[in-house]
N, C-alpha and C. Protein backbone atom coordinates (compact mmCIF):
# COMPACT_ATOMS: atom_id res chain seq x y z
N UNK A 1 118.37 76.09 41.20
CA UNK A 1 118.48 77.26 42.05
C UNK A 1 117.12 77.62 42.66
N UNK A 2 116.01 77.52 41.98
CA UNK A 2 114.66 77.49 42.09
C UNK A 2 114.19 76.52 43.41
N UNK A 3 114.66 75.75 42.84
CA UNK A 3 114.05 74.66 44.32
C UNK A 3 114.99 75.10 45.34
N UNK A 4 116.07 75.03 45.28
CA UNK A 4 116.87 75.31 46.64
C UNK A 4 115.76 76.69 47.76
N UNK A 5 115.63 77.68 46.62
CA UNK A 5 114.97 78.78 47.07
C UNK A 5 113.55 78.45 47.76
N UNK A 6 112.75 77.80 47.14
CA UNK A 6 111.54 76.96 47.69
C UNK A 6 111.91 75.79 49.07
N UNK A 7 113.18 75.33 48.61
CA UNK A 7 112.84 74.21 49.95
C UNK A 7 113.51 75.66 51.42
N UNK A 8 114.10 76.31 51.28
CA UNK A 8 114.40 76.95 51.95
C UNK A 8 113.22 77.90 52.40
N UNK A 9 112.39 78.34 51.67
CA UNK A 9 111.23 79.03 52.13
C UNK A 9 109.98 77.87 53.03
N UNK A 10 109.83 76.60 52.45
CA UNK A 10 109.04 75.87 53.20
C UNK A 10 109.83 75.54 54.27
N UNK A 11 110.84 75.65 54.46
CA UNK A 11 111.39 74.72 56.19
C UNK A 11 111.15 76.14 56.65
N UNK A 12 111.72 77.40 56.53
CA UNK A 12 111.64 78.81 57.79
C UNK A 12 110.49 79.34 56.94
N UNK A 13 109.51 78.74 56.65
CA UNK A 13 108.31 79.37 56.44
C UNK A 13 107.53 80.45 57.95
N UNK A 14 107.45 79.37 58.70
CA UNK A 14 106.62 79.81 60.35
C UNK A 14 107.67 81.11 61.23
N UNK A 15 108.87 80.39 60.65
CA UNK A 15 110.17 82.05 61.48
C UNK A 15 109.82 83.21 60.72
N UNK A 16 109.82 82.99 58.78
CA UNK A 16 109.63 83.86 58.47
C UNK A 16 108.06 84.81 58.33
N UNK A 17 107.47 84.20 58.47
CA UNK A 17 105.59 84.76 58.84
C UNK A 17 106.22 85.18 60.25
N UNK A 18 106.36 84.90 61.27
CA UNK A 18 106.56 85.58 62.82
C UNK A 18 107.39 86.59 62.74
N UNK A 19 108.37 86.46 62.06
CA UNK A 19 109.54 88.05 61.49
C UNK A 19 108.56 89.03 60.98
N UNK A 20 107.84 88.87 60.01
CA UNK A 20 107.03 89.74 59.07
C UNK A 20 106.19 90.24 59.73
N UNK A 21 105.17 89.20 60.97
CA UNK A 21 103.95 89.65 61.42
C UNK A 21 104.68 90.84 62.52
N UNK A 22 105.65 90.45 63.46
CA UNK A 22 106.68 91.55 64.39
C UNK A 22 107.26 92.57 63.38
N UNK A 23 107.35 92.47 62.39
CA UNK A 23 107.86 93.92 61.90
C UNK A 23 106.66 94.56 61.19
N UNK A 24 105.55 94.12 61.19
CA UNK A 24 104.37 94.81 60.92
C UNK A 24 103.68 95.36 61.95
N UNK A 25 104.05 94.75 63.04
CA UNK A 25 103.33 95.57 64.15
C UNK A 25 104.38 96.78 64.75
N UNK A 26 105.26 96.16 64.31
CA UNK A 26 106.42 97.40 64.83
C UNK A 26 106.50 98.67 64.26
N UNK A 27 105.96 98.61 63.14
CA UNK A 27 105.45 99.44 61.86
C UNK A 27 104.29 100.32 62.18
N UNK A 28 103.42 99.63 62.90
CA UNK A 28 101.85 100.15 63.19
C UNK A 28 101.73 100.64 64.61
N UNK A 29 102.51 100.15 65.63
CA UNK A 29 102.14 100.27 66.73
C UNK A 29 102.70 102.07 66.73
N UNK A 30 101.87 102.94 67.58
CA UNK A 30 102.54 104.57 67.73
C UNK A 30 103.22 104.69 68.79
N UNK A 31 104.70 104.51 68.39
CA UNK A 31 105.63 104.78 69.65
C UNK A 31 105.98 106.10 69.53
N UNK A 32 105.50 107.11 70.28
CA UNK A 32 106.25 108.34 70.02
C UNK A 32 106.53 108.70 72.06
N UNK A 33 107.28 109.65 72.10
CA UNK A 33 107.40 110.40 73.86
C UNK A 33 107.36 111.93 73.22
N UNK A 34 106.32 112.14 74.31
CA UNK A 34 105.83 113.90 74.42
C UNK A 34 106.47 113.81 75.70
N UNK A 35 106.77 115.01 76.20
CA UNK A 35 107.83 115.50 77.50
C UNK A 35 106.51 116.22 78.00
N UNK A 36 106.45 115.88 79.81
CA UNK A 36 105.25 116.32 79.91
C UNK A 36 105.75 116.69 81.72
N UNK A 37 105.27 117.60 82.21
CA UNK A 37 105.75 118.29 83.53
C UNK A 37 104.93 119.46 84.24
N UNK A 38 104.57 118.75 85.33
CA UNK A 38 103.65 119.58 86.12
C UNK A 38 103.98 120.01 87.43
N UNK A 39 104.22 121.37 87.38
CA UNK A 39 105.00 122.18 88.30
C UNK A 39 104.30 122.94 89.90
N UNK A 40 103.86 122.40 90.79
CA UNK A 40 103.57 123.09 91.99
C UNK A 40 104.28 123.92 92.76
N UNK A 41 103.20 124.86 93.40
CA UNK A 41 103.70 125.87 94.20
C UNK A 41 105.23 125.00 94.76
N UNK A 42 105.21 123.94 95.78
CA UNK A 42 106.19 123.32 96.34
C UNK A 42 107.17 123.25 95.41
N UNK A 43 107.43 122.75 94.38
CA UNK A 43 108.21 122.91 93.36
C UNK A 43 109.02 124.41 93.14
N UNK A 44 108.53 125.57 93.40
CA UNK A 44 108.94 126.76 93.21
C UNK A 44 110.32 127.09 94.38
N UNK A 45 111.62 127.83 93.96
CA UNK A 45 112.66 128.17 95.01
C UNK A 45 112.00 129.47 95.27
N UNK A 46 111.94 129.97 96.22
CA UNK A 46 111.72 131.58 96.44
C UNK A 46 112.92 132.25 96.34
N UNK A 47 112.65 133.41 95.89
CA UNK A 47 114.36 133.70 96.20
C UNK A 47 114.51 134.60 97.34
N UNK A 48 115.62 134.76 97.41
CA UNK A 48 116.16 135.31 99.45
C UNK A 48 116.00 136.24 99.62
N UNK A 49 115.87 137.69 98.14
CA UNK A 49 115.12 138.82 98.16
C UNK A 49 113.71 138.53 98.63
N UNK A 50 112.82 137.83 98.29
CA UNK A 50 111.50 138.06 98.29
C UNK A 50 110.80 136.79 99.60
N UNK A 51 111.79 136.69 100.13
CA UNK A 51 111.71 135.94 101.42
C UNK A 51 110.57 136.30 102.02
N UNK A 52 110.20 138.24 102.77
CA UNK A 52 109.42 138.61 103.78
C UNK A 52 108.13 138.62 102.73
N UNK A 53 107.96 138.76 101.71
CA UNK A 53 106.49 138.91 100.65
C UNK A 53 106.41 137.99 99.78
N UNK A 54 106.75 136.80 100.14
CA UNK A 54 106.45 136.05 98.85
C UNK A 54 106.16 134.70 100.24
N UNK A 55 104.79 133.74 100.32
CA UNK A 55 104.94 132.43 100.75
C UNK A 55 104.40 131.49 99.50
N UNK A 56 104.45 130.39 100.49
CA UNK A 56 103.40 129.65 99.25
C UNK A 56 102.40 128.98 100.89
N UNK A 57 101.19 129.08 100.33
CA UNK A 57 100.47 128.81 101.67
C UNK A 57 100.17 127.43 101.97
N UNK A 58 99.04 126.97 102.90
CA UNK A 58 99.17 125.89 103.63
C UNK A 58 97.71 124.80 102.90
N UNK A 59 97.34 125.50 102.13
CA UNK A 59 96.25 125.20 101.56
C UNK A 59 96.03 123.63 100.91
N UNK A 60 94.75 123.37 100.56
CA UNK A 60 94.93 122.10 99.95
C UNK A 60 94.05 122.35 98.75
N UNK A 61 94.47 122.75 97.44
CA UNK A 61 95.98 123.02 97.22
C UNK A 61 96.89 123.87 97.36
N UNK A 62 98.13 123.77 97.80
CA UNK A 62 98.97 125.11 98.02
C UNK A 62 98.84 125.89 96.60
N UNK A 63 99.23 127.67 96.97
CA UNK A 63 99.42 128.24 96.18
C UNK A 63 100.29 129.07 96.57
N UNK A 64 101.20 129.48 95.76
CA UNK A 64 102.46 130.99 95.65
C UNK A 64 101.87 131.74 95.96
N UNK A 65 102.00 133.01 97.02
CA UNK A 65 101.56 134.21 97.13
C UNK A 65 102.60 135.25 96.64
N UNK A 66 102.66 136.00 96.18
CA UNK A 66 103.78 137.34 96.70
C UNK A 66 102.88 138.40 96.40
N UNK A 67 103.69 139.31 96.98
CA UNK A 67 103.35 140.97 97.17
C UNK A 67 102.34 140.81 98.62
N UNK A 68 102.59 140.10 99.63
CA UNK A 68 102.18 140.18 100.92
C UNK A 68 102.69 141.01 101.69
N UNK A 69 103.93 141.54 101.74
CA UNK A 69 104.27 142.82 102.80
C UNK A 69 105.36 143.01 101.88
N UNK A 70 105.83 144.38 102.41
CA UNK A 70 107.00 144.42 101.18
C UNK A 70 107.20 145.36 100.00
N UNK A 71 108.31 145.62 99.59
CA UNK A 71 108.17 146.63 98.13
C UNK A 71 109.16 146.10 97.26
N UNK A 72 109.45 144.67 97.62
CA UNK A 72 110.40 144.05 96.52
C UNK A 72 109.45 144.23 94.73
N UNK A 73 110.82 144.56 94.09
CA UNK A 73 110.02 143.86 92.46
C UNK A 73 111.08 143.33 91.93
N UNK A 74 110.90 141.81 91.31
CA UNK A 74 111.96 140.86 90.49
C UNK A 74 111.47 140.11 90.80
N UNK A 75 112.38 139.04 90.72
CA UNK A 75 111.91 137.73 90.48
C UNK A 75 112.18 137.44 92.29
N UNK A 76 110.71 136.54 92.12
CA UNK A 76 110.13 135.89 93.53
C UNK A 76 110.42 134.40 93.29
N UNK A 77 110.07 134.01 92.29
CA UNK A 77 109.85 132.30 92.40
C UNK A 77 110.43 131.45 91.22
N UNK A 78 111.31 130.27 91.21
CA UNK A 78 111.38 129.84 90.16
C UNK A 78 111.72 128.37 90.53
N UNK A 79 111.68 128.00 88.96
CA UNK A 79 111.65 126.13 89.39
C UNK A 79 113.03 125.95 88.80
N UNK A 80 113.38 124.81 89.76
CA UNK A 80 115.00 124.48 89.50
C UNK A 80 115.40 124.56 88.09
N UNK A 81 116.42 123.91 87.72
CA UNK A 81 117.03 123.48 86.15
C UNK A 81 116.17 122.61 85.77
N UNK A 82 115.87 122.37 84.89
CA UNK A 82 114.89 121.44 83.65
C UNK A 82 115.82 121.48 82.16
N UNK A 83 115.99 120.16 81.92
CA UNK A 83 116.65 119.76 80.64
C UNK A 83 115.71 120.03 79.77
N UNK A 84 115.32 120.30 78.48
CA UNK A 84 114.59 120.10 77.37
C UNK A 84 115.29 119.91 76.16
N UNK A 85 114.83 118.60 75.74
CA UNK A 85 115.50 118.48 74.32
C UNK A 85 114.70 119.13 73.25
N UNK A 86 115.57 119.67 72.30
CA UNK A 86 115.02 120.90 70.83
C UNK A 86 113.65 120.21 70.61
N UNK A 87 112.95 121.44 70.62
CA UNK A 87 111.67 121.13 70.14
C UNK A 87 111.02 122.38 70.18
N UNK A 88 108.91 122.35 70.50
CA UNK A 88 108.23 123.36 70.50
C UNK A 88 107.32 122.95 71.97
N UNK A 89 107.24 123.58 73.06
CA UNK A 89 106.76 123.22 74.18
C UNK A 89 105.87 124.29 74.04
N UNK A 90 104.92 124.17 74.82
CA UNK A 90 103.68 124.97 75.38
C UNK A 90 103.38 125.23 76.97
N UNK A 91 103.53 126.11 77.74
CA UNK A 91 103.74 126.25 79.39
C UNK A 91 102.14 126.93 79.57
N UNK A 92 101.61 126.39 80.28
CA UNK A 92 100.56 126.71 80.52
C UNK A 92 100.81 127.02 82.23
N UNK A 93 100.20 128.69 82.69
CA UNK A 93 100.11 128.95 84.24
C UNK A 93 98.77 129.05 84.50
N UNK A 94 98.12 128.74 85.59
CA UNK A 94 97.19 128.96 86.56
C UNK A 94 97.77 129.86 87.52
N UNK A 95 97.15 131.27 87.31
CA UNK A 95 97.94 131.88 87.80
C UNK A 95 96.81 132.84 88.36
N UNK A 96 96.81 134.28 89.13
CA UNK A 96 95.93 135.44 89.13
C UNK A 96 96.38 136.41 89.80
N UNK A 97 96.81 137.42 88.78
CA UNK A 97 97.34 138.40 89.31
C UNK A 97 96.52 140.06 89.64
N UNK A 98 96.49 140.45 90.56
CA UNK A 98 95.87 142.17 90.63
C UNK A 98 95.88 143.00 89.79
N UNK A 99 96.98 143.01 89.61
CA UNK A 99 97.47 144.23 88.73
C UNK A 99 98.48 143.45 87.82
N UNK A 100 98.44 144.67 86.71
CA UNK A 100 99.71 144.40 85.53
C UNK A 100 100.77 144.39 86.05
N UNK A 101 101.72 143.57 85.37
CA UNK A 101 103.37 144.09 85.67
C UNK A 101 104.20 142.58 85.89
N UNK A 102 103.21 141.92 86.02
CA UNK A 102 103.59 141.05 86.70
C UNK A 102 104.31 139.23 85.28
N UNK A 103 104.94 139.07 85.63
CA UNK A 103 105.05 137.82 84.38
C UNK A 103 105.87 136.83 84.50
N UNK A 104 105.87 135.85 83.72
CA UNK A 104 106.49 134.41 83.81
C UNK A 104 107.56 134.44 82.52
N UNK A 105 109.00 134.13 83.10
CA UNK A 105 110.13 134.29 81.94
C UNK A 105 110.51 132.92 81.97
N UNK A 106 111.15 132.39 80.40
CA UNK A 106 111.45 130.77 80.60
C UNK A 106 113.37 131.14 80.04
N UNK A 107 113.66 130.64 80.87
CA UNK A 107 115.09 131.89 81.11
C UNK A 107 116.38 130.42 81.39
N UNK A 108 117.06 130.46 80.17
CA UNK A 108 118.14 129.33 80.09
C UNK A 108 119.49 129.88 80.53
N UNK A 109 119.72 128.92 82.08
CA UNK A 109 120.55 129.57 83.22
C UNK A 109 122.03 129.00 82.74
N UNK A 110 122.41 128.12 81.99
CA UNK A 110 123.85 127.61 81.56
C UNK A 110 124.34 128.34 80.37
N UNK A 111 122.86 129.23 79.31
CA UNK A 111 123.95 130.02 78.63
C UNK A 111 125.04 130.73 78.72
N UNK A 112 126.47 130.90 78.14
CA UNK A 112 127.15 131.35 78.33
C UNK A 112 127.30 132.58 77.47
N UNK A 113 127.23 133.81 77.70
CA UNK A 113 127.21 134.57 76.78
C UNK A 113 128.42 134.92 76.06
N UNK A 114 128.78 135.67 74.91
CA UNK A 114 129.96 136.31 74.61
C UNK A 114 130.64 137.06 75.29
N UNK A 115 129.65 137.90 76.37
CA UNK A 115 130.63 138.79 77.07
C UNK A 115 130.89 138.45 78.63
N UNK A 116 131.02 136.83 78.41
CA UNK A 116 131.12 135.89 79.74
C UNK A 116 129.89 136.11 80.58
N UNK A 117 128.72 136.52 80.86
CA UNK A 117 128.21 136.54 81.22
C UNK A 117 127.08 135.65 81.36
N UNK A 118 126.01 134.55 82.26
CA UNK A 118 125.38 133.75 81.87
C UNK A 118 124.42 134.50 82.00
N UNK A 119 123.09 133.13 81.32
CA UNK A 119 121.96 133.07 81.18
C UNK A 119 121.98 134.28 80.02
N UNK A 120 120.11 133.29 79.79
CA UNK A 120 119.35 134.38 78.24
C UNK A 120 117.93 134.06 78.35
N UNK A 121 117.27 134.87 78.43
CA UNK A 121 115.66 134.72 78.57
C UNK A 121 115.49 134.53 76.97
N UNK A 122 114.63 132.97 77.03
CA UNK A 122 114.44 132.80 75.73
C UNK A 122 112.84 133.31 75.53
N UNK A 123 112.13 133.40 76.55
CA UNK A 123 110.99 134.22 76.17
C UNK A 123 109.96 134.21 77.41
N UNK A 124 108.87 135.60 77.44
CA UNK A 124 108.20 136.33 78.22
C UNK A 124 106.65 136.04 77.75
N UNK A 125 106.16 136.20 79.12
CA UNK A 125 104.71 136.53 78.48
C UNK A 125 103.97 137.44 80.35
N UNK A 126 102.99 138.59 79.71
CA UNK A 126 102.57 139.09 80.94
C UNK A 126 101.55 138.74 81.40
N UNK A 127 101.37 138.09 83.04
CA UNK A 127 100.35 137.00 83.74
C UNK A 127 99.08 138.60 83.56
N UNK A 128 98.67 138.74 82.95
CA UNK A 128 97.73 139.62 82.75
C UNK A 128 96.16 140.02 83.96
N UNK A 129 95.96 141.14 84.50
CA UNK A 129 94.76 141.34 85.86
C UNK A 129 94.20 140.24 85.26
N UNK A 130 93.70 139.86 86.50
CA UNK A 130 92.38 138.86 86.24
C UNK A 130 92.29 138.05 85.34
N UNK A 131 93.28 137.11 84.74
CA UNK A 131 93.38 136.56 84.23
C UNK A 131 93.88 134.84 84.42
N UNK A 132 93.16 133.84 84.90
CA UNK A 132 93.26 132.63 85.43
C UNK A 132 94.38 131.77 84.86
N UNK A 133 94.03 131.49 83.63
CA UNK A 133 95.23 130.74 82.59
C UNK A 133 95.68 131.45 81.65
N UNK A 134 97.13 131.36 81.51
CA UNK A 134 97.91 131.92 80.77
C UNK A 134 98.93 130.88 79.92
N UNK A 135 98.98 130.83 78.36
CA UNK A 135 99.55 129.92 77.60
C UNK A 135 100.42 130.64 76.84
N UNK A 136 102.17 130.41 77.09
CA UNK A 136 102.65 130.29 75.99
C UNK A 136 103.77 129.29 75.96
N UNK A 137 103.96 129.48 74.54
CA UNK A 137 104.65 128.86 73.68
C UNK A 137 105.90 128.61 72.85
N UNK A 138 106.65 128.71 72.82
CA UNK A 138 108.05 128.71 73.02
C UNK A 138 108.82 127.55 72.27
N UNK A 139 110.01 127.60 71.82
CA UNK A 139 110.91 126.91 70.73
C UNK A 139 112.25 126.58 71.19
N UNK A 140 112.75 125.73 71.46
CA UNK A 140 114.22 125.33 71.63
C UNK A 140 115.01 125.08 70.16
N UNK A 141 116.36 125.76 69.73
CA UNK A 141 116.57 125.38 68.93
C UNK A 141 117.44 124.02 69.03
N UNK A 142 117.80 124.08 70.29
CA UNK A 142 118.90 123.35 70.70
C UNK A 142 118.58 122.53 71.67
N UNK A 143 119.59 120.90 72.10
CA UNK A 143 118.63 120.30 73.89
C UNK A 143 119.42 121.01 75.09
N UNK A 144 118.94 122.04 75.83
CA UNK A 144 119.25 122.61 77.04
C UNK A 144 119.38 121.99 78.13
N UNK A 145 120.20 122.11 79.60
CA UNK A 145 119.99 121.54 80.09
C UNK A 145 119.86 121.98 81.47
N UNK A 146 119.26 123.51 81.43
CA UNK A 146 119.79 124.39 82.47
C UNK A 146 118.12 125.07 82.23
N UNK A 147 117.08 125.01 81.88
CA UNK A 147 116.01 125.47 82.04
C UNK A 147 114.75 126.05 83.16
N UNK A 148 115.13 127.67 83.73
CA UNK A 148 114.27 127.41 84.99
C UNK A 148 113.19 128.54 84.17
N UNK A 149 112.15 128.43 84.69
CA UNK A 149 110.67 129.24 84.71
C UNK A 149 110.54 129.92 85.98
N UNK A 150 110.44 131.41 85.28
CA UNK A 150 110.57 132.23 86.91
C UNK A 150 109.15 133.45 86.49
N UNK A 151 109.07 133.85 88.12
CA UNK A 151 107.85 134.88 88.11
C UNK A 151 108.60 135.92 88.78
N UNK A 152 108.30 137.00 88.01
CA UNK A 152 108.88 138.25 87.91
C UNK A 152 107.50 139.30 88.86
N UNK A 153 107.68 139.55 89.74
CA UNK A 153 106.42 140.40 90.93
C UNK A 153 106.70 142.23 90.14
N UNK A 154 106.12 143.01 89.51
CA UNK A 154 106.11 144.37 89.30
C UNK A 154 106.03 145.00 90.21
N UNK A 155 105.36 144.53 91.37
CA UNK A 155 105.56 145.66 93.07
C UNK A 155 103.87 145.76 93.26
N UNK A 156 102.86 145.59 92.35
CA UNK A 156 101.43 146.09 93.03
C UNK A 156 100.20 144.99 92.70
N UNK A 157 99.50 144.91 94.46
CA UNK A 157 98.99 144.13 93.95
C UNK A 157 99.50 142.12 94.48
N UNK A 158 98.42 141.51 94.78
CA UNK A 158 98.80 140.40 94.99
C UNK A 158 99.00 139.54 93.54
N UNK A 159 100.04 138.34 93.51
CA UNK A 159 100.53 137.66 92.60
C UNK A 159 100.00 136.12 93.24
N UNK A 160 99.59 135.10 92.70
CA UNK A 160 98.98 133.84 93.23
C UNK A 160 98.82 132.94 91.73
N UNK A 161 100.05 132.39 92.26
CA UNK A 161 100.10 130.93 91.17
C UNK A 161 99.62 129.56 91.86
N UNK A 162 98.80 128.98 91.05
CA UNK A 162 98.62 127.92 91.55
C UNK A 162 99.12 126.71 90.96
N UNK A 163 99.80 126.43 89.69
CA UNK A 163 100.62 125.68 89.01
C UNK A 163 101.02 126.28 87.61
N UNK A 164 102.34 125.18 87.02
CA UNK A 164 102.77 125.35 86.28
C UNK A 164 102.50 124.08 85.29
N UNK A 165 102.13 124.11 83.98
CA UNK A 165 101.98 122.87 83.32
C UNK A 165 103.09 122.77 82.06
N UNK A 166 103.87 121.94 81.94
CA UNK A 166 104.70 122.24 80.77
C UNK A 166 104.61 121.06 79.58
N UNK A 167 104.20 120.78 78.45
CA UNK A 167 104.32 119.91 77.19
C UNK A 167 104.62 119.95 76.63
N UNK A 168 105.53 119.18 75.74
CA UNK A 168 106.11 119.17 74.10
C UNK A 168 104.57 119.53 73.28
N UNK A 169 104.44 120.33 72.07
CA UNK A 169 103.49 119.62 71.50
C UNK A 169 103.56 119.01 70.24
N UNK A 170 105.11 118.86 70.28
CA UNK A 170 105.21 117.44 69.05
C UNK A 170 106.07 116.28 69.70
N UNK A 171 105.78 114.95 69.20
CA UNK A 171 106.94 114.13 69.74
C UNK A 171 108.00 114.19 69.66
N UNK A 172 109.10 113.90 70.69
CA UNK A 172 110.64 114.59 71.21
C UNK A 172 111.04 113.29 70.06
N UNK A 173 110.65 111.99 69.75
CA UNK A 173 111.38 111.27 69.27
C UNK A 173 110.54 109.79 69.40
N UNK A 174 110.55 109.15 68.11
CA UNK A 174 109.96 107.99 67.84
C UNK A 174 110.85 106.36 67.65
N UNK A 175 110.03 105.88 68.30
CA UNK A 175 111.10 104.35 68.38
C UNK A 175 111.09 102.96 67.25
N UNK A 176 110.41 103.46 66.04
CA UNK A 176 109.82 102.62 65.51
C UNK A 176 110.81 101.80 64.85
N UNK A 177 111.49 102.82 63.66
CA UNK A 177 113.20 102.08 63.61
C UNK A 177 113.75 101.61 64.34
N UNK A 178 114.12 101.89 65.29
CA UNK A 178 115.25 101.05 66.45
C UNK A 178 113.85 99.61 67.00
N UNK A 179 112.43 99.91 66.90
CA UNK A 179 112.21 98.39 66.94
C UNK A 179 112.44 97.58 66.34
N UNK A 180 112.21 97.90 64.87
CA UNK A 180 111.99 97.31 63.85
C UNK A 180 113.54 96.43 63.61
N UNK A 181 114.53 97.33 64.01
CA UNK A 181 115.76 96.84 63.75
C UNK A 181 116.25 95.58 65.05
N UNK A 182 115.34 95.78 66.03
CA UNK A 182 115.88 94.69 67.49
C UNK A 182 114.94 93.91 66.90
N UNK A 183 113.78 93.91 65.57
CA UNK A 183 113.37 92.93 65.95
C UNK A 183 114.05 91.53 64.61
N UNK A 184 114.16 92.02 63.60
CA UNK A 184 115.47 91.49 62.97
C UNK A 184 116.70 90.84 63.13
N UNK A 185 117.36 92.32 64.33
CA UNK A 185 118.39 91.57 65.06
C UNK A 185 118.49 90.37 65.93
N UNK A 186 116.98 90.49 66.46
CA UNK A 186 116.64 88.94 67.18
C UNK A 186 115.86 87.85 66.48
N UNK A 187 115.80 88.21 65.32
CA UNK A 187 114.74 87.11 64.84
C UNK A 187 115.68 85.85 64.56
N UNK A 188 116.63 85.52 64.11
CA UNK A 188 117.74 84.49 64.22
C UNK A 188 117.48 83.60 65.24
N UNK A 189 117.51 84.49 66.76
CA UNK A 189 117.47 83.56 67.94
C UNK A 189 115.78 82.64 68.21
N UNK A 190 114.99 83.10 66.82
CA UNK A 190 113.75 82.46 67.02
C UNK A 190 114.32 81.07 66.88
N UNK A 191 114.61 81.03 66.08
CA UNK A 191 115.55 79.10 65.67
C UNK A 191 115.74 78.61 66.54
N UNK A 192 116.45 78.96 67.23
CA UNK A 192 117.25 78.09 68.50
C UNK A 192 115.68 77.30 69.53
């Protein structure tokens, strides 16, 4: 039984070292995906209220204006639907606002509520005077697939975004198993 086991290890000796050395690197190599999204003025919908006080200008680089003529207050600007699968993201704005009042909501538009009603602001933060970058941070419990980021104008005072930055800051999901397993599943066809 002994030798059978030996002559069988010296003939797929070289398949089996090339199996081992591919599932050791499959092992070592860091496959992970961070979700990563960078949002420009152009990127932003205006909405049809804030049409006459809200542009985004001609600049290089463009930027969002609102509170240019006008006495609208709500929401001026937001970026389409964005999927995010469950995790912990971090939204970073370049933003500068005049005055208080003013803020960025990350607001999930396919919730359906209990009392039929959609959407649910899963969370706020206020673009604070004079204040350039603004970071927060935020939790999905669930993968969404209806995600917009909107700027909310308080009425005083100019509002001027110049981007939106959005990141996982853990990996959404690692591939190392599913290599490890294609590489098994193909190691057979090394023979041929």
């Amino acid at each position: 039984m002994m030798g059978k086991i030996w002559n069988f290890l010296r003939t797929y000796r070289v398949h089996l070292g090339v199996t081992l050395l591919f599932l050791a690197a499959a092992a070592l190599i860091p496959f992970s995906s961070y979700y990563e999204r960078t949002f420009s003025p152009e990127d932003l919908e205006i909405s049809g209220e804030a049409l006459g006080m809200t542009v985004i200008t001609e600049d290089d680089p463009p930027a969002l204006l609102a509170g240019v003529g006008g006495t609208y207050t709500g929401i001026v600007a937001e970026t389409g639907g964005v999927t995010l699968q469950d995790g912990t993201y971090r939204l970073q704005v370049v933003s500068l606002s005049e005055c208080s009042g003013n803020r960025l909501e990350v607001y999930d538009i396919g919730k359906l509520n209990t009392d039929n009603t959609q959407g649910q602001l899963l969370e706020s933060v206020e673009l604070s005077a004079d204040q350039e970058i603004t970071e927060l941070e935020f939790t999905t419990e669930d993968s969404l697939s209806d995600v917009s980021f909107r700027f909310v104008y308080g009425g005083e005072g100019l509002l001027n975004v110049s981007s939106l930055y959005l990141v996982s800051t853990e990996p959404l999901y690692t591939d190392i198993l599913w290599l490890m397993a294609a590489v098994l599943l193909f190691s057979p066809f090394l023979l041929i």
